[in-house]
PDB file of N, CA and C in Angstrom:
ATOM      1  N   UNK A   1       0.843  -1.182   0.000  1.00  0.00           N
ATOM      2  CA  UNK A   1       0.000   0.000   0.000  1.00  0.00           C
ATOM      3  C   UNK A   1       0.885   1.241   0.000  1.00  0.00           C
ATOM      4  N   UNK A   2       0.555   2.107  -1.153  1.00  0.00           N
ATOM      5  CA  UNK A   2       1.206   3.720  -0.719  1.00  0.00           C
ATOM      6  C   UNK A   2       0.065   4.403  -0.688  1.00  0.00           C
ATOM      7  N   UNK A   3       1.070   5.978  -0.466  1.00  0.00           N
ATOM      8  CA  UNK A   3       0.507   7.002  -0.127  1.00  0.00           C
ATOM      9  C   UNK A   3      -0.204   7.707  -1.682  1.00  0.00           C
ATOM     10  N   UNK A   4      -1.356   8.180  -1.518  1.00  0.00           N
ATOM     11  CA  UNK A   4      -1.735   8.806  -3.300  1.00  0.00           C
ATOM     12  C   UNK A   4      -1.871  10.095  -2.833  1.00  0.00           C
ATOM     13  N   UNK A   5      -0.525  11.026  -2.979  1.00  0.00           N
ATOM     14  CA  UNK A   5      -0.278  12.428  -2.868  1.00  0.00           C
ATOM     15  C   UNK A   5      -1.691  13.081  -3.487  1.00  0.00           C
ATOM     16  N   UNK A   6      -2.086  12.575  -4.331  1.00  0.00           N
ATOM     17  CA  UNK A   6      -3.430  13.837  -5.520  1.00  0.00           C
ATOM     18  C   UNK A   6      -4.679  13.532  -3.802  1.00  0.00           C
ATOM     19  N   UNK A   7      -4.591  12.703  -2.921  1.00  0.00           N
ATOM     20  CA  UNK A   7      -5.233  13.113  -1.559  1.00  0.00           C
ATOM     21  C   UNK A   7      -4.987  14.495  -0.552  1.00  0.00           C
ATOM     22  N   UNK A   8      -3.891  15.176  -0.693  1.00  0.00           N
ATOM     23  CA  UNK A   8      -3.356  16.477  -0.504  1.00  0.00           C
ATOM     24  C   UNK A   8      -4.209  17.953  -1.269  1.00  0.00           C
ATOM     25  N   UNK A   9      -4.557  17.371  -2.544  1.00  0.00           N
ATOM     26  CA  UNK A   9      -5.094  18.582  -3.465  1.00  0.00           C
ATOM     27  C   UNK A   9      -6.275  19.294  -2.642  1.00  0.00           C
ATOM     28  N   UNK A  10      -7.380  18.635  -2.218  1.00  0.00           N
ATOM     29  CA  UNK A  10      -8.369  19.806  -1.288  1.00  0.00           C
ATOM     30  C   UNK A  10      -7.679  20.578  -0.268  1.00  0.00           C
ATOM     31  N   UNK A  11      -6.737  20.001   0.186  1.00  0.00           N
ATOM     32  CA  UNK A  11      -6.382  21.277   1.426  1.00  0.00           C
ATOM     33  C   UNK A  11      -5.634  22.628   0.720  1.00  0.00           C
ATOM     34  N   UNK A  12      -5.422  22.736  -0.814  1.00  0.00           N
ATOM     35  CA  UNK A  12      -4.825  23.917  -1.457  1.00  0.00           C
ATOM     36  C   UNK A  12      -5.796  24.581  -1.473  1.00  0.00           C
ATOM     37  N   UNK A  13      -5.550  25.862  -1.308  1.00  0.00           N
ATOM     38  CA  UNK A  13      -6.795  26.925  -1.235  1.00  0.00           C
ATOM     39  C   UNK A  13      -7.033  27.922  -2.309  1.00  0.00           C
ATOM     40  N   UNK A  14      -7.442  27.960  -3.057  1.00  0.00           N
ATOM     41  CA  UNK A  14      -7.409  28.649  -4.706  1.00  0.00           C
ATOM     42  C   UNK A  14      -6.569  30.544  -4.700  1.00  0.00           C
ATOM     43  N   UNK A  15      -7.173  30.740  -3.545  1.00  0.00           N
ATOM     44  CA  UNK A  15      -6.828  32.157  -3.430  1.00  0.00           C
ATOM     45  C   UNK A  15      -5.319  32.546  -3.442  1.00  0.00           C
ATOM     46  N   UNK A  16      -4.388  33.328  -3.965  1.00  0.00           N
ATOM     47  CA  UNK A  16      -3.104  33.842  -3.335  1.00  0.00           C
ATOM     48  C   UNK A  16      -2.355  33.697  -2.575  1.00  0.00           C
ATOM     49  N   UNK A  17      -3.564  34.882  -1.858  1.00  0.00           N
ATOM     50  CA  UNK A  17      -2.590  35.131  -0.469  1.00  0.00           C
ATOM     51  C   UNK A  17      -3.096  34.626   0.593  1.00  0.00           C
ATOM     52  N   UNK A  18      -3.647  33.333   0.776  1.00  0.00           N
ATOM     53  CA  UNK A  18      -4.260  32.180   1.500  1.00  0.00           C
ATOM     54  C   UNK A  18      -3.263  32.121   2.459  1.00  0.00           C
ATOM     55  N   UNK A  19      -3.312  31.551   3.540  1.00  0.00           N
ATOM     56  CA  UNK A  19      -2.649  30.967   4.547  1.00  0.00           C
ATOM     57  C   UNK A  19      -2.008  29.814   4.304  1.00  0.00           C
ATOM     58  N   UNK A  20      -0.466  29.075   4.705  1.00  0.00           N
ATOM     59  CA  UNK A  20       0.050  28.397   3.977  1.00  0.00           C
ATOM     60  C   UNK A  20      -0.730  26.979   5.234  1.00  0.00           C
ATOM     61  N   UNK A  21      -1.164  25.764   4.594  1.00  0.00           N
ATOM     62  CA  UNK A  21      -1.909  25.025   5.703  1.00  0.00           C
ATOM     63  C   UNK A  21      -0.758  24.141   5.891  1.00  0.00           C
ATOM     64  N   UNK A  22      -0.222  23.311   7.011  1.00  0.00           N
ATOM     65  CA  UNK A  22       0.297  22.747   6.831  1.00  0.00           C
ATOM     66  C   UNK A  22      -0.175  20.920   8.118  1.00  0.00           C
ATOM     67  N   UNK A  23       0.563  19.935   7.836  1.00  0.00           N
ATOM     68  CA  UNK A  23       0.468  19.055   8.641  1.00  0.00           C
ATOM     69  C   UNK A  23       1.397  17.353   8.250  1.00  0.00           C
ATOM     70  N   UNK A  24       0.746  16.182   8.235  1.00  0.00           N
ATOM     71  CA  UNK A  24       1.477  14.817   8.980  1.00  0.00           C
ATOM     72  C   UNK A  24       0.556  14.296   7.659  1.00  0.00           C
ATOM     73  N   UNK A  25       1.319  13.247   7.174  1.00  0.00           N
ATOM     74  CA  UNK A  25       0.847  11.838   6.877  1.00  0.00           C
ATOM     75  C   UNK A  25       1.029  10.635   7.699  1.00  0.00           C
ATOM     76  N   UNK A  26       0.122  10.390   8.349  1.00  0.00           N
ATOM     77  CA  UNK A  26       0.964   9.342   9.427  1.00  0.00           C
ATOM     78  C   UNK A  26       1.138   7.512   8.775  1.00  0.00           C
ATOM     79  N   UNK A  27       2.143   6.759   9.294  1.00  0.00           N
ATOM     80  CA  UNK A  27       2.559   5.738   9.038  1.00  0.00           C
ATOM     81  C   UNK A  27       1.190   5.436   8.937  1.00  0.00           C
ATOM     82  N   UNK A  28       1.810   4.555   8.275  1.00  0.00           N
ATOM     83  CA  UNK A  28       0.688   2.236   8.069  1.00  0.00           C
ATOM     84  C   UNK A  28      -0.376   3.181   7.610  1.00  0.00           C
ATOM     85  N   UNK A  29      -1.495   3.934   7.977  1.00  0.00           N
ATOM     86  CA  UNK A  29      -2.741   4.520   8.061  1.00  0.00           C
ATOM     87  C   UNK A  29      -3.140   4.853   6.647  1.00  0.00           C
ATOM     88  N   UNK A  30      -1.770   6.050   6.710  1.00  0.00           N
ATOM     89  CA  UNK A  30      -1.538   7.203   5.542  1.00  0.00           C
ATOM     90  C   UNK A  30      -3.122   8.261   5.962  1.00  0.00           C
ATOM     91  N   UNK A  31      -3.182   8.316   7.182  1.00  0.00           N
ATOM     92  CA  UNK A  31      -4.187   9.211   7.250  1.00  0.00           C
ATOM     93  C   UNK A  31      -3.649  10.684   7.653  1.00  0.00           C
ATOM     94  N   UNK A  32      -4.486  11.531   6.954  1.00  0.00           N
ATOM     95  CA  UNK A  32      -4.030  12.968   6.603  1.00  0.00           C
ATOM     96  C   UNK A  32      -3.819  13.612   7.975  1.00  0.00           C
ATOM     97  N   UNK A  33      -3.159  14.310   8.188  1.00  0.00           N
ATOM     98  CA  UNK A  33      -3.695  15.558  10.048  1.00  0.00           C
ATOM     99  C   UNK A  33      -2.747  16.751   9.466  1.00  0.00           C
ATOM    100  N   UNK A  34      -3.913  17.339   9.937  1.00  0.00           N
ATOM    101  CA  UNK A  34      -3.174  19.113   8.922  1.00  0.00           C
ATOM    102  C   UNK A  34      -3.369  19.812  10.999  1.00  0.00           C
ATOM    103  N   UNK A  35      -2.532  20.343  11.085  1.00  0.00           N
ATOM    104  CA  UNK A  35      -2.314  21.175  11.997  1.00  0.00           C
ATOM    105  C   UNK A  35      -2.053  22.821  11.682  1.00  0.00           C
ATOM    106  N   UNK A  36      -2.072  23.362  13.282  1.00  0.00           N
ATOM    107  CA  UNK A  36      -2.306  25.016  12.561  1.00  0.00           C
ATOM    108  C   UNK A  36      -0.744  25.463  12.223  1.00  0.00           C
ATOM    109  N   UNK A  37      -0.652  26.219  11.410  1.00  0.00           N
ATOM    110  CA  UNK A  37       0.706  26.784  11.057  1.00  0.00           C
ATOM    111  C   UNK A  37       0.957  27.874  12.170  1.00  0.00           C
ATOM    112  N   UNK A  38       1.655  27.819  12.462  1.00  0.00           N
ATOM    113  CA  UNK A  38       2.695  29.083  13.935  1.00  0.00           C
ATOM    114  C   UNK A  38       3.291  30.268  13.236  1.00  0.00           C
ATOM    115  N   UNK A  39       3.351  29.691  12.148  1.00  0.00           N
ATOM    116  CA  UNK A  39       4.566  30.768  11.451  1.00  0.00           C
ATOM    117  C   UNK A  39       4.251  32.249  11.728  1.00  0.00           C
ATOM    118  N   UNK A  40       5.219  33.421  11.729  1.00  0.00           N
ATOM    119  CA  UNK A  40       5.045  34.589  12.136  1.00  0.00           C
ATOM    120  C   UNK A  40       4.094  35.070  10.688  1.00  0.00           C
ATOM    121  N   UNK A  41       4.408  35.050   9.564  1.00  0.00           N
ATOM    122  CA  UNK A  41       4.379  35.398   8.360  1.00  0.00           C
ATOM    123  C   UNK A  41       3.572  33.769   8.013  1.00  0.00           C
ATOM    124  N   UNK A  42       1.939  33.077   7.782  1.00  0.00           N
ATOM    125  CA  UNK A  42       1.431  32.548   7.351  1.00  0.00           C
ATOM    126  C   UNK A  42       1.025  32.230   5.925  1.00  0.00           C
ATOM    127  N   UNK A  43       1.384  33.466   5.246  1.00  0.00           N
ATOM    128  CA  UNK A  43       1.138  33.443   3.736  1.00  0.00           C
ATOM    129  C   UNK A  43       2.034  33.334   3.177  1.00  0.00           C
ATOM    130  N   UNK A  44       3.350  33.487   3.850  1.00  0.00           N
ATOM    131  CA  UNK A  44       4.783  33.307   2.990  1.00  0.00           C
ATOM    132  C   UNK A  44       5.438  32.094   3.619  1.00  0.00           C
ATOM    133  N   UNK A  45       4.661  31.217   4.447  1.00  0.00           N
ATOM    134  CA  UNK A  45       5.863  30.444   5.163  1.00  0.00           C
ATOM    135  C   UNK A  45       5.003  29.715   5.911  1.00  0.00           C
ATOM    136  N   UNK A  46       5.497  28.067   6.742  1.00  0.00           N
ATOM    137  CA  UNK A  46       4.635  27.665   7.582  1.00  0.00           C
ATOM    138  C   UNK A  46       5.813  27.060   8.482  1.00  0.00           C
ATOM    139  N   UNK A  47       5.265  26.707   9.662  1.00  0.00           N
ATOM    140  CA  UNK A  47       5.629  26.298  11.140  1.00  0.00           C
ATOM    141  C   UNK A  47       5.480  25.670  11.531  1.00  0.00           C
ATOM    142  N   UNK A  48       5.428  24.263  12.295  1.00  0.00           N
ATOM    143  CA  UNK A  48       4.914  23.791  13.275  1.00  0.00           C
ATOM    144  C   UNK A  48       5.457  23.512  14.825  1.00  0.00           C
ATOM    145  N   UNK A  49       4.263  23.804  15.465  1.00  0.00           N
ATOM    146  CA  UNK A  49       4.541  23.640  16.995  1.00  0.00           C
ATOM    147  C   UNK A  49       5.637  22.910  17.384  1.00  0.00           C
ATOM    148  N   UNK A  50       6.063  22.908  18.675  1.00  0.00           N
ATOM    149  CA  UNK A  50       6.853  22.144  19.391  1.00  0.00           C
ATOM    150  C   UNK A  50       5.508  20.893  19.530  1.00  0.00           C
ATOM    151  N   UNK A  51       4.642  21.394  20.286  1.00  0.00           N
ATOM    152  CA  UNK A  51       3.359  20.254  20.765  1.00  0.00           C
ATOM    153  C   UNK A  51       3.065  19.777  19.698  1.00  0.00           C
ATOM    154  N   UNK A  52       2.723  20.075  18.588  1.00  0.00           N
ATOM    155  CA  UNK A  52       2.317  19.041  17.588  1.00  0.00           C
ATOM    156  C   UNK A  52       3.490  18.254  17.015  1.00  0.00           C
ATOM    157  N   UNK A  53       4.867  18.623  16.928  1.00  0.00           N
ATOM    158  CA  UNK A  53       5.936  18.140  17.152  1.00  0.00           C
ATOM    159  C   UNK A  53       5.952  16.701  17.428  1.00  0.00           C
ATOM    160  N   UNK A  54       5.704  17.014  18.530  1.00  0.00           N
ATOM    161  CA  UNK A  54       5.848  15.802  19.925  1.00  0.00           C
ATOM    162  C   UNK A  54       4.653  14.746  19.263  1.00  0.00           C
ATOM    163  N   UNK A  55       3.733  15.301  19.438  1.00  0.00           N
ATOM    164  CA  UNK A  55       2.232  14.320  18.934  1.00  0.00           C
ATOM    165  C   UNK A  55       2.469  13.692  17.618  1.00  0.00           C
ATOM    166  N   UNK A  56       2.767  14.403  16.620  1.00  0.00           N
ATOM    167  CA  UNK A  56       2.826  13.310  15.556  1.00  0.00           C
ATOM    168  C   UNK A  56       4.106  13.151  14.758  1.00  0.00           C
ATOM    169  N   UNK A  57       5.240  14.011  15.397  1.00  0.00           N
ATOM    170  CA  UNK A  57       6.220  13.581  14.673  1.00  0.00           C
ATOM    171  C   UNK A  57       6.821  11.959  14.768  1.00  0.00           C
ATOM    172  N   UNK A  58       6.847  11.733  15.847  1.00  0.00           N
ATOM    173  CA  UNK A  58       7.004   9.900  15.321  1.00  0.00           C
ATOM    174  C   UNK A  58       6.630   9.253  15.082  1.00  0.00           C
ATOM    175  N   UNK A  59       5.272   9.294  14.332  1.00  0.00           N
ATOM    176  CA  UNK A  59       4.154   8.698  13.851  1.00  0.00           C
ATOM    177  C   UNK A  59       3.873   8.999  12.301  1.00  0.00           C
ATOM    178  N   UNK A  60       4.812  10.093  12.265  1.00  0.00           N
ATOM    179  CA  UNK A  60       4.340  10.382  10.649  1.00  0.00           C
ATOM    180  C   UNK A  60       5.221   9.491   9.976  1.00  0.00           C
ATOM    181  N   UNK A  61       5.075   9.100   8.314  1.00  0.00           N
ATOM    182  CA  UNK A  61       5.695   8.980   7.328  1.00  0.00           C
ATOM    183  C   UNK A  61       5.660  10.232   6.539  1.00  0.00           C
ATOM    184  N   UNK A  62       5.511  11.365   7.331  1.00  0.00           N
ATOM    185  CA  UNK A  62       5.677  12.625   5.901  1.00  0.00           C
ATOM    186  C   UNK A  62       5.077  13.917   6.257  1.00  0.00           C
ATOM    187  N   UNK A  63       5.926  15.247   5.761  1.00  0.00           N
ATOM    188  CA  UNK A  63       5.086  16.043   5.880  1.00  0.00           C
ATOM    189  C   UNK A  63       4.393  16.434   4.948  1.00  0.00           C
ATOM    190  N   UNK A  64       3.185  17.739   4.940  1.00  0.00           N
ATOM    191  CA  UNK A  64       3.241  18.024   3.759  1.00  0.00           C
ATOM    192  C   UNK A  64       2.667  19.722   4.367  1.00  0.00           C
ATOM    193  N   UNK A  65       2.713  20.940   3.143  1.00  0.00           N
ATOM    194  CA  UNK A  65       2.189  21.745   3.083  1.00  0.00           C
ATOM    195  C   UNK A  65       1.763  22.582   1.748  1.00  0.00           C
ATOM    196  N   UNK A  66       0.928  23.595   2.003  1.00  0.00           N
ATOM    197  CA  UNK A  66       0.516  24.308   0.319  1.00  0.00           C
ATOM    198  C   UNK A  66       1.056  25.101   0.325  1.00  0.00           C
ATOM    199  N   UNK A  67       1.207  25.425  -1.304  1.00  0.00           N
ATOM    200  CA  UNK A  67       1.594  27.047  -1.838  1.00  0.00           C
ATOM    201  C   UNK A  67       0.647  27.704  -2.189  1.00  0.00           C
ATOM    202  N   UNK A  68      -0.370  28.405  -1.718  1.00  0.00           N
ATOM    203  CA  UNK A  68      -1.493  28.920  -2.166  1.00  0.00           C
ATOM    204  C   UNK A  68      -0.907  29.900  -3.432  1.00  0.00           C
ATOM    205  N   UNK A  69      -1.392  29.824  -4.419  1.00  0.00           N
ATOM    206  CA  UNK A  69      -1.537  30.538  -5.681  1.00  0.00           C
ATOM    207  C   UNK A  69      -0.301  30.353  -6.129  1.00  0.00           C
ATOM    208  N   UNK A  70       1.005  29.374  -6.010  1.00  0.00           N
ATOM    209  CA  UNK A  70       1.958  28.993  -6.591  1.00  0.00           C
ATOM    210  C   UNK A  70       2.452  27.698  -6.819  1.00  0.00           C
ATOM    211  N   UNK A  71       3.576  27.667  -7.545  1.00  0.00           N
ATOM    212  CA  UNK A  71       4.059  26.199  -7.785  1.00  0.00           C
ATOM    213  C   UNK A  71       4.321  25.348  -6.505  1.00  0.00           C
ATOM    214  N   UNK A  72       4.268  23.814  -6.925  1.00  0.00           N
ATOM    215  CA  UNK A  72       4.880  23.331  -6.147  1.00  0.00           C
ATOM    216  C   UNK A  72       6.532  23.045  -5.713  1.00  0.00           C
ATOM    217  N   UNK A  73       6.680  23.780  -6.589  1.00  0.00           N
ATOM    218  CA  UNK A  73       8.346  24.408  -6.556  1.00  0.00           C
ATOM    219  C   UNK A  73       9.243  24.215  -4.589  1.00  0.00           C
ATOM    220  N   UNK A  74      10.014  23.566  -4.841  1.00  0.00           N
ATOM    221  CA  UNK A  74      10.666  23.821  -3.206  1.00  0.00           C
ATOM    222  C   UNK A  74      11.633  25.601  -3.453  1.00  0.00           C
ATOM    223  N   UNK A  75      11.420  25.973  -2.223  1.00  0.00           N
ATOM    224  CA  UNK A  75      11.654  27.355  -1.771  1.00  0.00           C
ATOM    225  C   UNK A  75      12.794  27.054  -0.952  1.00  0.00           C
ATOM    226  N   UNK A  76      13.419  28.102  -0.593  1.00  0.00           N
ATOM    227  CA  UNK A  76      14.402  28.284   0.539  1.00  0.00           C
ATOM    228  C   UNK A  76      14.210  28.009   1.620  1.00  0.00           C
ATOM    229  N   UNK A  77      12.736  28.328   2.199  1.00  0.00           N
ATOM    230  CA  UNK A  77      12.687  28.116   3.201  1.00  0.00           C
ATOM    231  C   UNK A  77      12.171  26.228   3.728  1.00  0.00           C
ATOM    232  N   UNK A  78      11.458  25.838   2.593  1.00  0.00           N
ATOM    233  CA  UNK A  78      11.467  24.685   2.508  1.00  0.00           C
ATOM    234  C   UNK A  78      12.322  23.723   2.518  1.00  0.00           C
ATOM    235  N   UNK A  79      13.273  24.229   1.620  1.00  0.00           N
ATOM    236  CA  UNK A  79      14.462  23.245   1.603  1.00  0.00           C
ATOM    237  C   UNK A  79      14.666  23.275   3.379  1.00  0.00           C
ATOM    238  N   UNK A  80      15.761  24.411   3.798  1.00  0.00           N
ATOM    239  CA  UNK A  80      16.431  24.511   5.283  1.00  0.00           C
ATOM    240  C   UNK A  80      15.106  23.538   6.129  1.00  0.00           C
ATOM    241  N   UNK A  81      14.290  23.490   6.084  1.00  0.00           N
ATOM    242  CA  UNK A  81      12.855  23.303   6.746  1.00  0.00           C
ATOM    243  C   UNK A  81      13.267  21.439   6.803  1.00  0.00           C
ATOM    244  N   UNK A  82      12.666  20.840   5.556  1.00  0.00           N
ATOM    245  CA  UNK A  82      13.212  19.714   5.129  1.00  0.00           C
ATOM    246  C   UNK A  82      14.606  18.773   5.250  1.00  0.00           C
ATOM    247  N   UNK A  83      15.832  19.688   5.560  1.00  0.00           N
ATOM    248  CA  UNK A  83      16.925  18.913   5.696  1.00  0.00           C
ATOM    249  C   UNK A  83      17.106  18.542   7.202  1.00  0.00           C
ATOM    250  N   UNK A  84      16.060  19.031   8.212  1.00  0.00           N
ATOM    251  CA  UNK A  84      15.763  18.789   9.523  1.00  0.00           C
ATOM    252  C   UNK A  84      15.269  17.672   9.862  1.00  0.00           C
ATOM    253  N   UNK A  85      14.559  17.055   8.816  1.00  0.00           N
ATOM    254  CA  UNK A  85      13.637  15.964   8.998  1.00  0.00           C
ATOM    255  C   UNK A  85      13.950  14.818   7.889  1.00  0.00           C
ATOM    256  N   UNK A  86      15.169  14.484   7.710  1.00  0.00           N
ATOM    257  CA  UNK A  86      15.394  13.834   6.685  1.00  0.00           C
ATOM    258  C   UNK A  86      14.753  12.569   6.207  1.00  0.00           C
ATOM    259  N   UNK A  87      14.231  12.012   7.931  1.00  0.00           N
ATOM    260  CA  UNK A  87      13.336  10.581   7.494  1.00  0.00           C
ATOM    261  C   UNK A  87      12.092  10.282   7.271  1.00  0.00           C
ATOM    262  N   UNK A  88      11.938  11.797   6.808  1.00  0.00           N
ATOM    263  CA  UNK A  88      10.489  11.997   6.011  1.00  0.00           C
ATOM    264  C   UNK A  88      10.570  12.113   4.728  1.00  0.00           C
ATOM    265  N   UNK A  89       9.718  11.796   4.182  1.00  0.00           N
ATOM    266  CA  UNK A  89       9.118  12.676   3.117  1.00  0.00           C
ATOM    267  C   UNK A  89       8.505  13.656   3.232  1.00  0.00           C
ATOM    268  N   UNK A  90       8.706  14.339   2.273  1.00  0.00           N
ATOM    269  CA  UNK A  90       8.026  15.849   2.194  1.00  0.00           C
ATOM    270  C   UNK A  90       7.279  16.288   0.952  1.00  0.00           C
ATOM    271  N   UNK A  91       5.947  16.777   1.186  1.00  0.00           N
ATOM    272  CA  UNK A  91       5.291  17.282   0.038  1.00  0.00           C
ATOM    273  C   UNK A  91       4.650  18.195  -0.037  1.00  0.00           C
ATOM    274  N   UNK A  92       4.339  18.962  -0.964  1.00  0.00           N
ATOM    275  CA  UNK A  92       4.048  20.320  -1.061  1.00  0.00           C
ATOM    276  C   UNK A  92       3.434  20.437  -2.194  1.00  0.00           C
ATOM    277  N   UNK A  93       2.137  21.213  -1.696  1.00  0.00           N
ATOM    278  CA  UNK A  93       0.792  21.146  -2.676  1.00  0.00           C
ATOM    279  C   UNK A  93       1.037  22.385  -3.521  1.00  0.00           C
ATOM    280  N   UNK A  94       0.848  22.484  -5.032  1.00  0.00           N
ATOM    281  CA  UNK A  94       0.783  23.857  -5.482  1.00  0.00           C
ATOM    282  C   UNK A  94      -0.353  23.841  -6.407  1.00  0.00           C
ATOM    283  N   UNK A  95      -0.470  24.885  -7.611  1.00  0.00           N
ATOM    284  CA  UNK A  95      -1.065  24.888  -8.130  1.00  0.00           C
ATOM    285  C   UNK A  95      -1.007  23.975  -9.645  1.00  0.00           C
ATOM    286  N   UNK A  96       0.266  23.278  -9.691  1.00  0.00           N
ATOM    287  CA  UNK A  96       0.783  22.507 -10.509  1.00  0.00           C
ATOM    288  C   UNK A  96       0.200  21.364  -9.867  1.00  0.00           C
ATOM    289  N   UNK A  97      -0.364  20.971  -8.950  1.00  0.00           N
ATOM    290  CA  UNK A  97      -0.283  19.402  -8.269  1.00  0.00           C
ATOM    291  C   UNK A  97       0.579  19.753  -6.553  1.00  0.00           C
ATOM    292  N   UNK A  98       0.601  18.176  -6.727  1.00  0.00           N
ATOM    293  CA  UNK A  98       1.907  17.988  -5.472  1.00  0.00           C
ATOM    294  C   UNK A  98       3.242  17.359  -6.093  1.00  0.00           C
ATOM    295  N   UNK A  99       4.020  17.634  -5.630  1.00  0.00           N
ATOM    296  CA  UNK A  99       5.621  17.035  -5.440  1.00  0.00           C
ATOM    297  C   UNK A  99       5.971  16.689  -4.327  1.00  0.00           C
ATOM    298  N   UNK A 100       7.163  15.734  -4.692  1.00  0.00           N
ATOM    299  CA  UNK A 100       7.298  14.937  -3.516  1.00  0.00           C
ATOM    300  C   UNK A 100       8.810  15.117  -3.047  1.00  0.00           C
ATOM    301  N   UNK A 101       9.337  15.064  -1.953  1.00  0.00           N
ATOM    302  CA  UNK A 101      10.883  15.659  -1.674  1.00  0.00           C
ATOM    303  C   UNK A 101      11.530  14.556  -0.638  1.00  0.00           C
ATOM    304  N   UNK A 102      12.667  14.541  -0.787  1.00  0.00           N
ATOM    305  CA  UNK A 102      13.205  13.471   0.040  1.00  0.00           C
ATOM    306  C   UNK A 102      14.457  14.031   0.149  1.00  0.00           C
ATOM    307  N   UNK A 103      15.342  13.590   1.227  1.00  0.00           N
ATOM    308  CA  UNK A 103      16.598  14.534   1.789  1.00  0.00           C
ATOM    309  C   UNK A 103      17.433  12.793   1.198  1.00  0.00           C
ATOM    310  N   UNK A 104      18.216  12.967   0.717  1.00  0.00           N
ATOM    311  CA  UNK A 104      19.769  12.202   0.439  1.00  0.00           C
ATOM    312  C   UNK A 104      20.588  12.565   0.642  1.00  0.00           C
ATOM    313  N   UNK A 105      21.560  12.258   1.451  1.00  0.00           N
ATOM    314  CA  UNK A 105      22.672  12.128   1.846  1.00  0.00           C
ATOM    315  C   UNK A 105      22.963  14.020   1.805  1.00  0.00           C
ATOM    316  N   UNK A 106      22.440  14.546   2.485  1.00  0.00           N
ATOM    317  CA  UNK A 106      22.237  16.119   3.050  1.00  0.00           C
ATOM    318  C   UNK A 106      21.890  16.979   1.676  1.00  0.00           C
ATOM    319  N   UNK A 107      21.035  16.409   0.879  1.00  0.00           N
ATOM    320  CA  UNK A 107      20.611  17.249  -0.404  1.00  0.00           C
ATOM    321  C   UNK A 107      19.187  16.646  -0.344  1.00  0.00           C
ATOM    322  N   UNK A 108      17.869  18.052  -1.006  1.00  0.00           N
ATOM    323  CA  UNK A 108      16.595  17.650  -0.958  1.00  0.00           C
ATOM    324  C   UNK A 108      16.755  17.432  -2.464  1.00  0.00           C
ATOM    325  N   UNK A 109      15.938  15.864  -2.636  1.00  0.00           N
ATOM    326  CA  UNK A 109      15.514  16.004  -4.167  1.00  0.00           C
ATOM    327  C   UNK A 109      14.377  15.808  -4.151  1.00  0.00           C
ATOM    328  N   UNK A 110      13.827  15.255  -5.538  1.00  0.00           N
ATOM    329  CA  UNK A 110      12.480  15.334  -5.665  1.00  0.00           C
ATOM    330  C   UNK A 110      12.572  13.840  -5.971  1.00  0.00           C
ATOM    331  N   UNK A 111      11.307  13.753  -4.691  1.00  0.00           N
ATOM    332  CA  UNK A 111      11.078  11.725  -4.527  1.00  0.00           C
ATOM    333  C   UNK A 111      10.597  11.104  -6.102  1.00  0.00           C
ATOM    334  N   UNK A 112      11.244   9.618  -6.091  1.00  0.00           N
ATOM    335  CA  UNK A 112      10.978   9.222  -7.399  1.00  0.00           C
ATOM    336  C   UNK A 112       9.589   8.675  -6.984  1.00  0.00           C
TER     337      UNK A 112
END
């Protein structure tokens, strides 16, 4: 059983300057949990808690978040974001779809 990323597409929000949503794919399940973004700056960037941290970071197989009104392109801040969590996957909803990111050997690429 995998994960079918095109399950990510409703949480993109059509508008711009939307709030960036972010959250967990958790193991075995692959069930979705979007948590609130912290970030200071929500429309340019997302965050997550220390507490939600704790709750589902060892439970996930993955993160993911949107680019409201842009590509799914990895960003700067994504990348630095991503090389933290290397034994995830990472995905990021845009207006292209989703992509998928994976850290190798201290470089993010894009999961095959």
């Amino acid at each position: 059983m995998s994960f079918d990323a095109n399950l990510l597409l409703p949480f993109l929000s059509p508008e711009p300057n939307s709030r960036e949503r972010v959250g967990f794919v958790m193991q075995d399940t692959f069930e979705i949990v979007e948590v609130e973004n912290v970030c200071h700056d929500p429309i340019n960037g997302f965050e997550v808690s220390g507490a939600d941290l704790v709750e589902h970071g060892d439970r996930a197989y993955a993160t993911w978040h949107t680019h409201p009104g842009q590509s799914s392109n990895l960003t700067f801040g994504d990348h630095s974001s991503f090389l933290n969590y290397p034994h995830l996957v990472h995905y990021i909803v845009g207006t292209d779809g989703v992509t998928a990111y994976q850290v190798e050997n201290g470089r993010v690429l894009i999961a095959p």
